[in-house]
N, C-alpha and C. Protein backbone atom coordinates (compact mmCIF):
# COMPACT_ATOMS: atom_id res chain seq x y z
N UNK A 1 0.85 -1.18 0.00
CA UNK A 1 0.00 0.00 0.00
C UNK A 1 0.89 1.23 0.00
N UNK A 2 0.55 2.09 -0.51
CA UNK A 2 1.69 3.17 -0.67
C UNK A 2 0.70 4.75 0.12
N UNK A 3 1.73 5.36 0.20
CA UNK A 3 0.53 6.61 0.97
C UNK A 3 0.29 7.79 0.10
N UNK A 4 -0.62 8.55 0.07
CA UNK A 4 -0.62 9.94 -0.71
C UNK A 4 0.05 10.81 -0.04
N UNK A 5 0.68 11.70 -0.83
CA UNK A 5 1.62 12.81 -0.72
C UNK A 5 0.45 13.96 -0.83
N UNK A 6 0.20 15.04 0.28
CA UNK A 6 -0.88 15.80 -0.36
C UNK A 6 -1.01 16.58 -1.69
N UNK A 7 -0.11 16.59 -2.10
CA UNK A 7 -0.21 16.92 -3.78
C UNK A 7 -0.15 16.33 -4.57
N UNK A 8 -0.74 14.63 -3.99
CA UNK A 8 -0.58 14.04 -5.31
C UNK A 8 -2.35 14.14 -5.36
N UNK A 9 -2.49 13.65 -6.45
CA UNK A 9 -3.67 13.95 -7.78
C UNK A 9 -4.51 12.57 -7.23
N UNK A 10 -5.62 11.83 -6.63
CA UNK A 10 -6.34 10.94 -6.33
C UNK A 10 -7.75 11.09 -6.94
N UNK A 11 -7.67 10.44 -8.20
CA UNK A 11 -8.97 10.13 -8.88
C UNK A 11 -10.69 9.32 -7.64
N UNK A 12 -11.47 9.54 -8.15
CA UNK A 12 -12.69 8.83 -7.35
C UNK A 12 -12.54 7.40 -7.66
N UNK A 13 -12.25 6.89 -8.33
CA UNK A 13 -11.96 5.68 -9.21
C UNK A 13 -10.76 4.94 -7.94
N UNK A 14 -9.66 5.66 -7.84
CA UNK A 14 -8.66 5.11 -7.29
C UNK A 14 -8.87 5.34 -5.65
N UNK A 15 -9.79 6.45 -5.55
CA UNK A 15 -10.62 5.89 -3.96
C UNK A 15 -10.84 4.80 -3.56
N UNK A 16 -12.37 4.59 -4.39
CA UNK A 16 -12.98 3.98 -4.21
C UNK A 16 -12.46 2.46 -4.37
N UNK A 17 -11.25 2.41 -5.23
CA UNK A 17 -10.64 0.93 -4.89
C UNK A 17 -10.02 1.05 -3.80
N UNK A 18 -9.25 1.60 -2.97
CA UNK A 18 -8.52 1.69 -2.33
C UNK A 18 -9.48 1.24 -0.78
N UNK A 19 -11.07 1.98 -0.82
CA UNK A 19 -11.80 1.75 0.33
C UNK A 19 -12.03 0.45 -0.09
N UNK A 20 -12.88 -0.24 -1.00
CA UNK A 20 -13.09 -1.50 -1.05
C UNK A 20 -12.28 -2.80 -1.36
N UNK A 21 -10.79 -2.41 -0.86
CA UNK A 21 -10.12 -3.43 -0.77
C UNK A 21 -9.45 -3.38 0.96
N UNK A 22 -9.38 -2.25 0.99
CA UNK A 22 -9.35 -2.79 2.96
C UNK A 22 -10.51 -2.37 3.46
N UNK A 23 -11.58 -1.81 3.36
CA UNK A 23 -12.74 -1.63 3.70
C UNK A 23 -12.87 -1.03 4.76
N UNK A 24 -13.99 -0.24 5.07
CA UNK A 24 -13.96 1.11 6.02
C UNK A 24 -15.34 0.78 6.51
N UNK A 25 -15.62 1.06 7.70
CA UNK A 25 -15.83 0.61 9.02
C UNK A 25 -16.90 2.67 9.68
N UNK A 26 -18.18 3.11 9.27
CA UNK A 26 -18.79 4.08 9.17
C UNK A 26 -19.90 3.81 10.46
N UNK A 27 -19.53 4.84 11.67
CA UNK A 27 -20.63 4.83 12.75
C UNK A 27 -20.69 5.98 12.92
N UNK A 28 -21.80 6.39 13.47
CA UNK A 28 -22.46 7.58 13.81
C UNK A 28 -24.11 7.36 14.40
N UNK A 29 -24.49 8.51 15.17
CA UNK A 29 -25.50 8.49 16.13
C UNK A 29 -26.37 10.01 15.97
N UNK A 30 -27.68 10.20 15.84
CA UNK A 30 -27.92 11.27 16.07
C UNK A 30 -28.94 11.36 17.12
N UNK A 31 -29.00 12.17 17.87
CA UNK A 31 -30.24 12.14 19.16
C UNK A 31 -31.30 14.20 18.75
N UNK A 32 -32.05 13.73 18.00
CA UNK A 32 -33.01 14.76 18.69
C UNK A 32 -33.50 15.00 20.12
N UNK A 33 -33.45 16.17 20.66
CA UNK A 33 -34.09 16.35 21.69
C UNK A 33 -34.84 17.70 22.02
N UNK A 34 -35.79 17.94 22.86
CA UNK A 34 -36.30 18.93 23.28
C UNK A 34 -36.87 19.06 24.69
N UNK A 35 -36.44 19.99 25.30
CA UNK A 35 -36.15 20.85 26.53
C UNK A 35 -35.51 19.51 27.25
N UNK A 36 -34.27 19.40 26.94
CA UNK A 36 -33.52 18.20 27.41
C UNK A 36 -34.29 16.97 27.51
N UNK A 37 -34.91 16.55 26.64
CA UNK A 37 -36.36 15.46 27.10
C UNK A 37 -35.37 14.80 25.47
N UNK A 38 -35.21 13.59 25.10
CA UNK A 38 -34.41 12.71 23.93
C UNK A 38 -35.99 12.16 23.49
N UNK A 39 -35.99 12.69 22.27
CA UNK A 39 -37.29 12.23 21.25
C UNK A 39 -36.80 11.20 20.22
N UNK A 40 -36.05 11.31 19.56
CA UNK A 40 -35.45 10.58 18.31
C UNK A 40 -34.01 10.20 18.68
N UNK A 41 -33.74 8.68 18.66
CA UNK A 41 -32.25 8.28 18.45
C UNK A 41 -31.76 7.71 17.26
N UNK A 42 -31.11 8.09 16.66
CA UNK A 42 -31.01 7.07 15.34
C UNK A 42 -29.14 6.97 15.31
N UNK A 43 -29.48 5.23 15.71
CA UNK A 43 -27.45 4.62 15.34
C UNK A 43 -27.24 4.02 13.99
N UNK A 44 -26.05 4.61 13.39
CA UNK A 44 -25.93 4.30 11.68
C UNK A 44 -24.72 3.33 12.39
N UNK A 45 -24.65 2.33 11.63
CA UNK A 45 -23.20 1.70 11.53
C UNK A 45 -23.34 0.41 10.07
N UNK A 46 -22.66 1.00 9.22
CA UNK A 46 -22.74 0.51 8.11
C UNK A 46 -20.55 0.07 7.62
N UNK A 47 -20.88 -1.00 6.93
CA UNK A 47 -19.68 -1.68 6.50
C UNK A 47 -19.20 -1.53 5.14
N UNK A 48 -18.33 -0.96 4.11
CA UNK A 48 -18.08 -0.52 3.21
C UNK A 48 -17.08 -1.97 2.42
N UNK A 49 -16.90 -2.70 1.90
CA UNK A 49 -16.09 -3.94 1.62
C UNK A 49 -16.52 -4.52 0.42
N UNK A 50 -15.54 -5.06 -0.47
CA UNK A 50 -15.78 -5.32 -1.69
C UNK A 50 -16.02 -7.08 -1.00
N UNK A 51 -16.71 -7.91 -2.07
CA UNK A 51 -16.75 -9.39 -1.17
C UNK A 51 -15.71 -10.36 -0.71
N UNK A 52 -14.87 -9.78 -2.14
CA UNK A 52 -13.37 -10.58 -2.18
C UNK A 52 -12.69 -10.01 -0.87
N UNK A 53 -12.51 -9.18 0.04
CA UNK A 53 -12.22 -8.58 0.71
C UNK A 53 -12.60 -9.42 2.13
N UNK A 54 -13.89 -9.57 1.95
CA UNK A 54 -14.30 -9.82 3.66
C UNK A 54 -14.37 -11.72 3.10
N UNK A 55 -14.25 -12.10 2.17
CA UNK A 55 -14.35 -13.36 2.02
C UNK A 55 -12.64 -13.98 2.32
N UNK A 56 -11.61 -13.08 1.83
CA UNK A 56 -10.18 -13.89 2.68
C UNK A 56 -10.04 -14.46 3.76
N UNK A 57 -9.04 -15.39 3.46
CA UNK A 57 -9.25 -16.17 5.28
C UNK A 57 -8.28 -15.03 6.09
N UNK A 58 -8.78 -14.88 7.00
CA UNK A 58 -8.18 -14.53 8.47
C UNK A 58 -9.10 -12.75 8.42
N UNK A 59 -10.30 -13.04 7.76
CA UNK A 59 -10.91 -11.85 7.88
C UNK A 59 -12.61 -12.15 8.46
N UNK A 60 -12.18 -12.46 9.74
CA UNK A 60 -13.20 -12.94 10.89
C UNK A 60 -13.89 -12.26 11.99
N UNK A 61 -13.46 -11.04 11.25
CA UNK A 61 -13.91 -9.95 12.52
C UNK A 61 -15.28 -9.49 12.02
N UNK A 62 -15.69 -9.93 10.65
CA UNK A 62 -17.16 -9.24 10.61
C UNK A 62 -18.26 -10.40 11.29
């Protein structure tokens, strides 16, 4: 794996391989509330992974 230099040039193309071959791992939470009283909770946690990816052996953590 090599790293970006911030001036180097990173196409969407060469992202997006780059996330779906080690795959990225997205959580987040939002809480509405009013007069300190919690109305709405909503937990996101979503998994980003190409199949070949999470199908290698020693990739047992999902």
């Amino acid at each position: 794996m090599t790293l970006v230099r911030p001036d180097d040039e990173l196409s969407l193309v060469d992202l997006l391989d780059r996330l779906l071959a080690g795959g990225v791992m997205i959580t987040g939470d939002i809480t509405i509330s009013l007069a300190d009283v919690d109305l709405v909770h909503v937990s996101l946690r979503a998994l980003i992974s190409s199949v070949q990816t999470l199908l290698q052996p020693g990739s047992d953590d999902v």
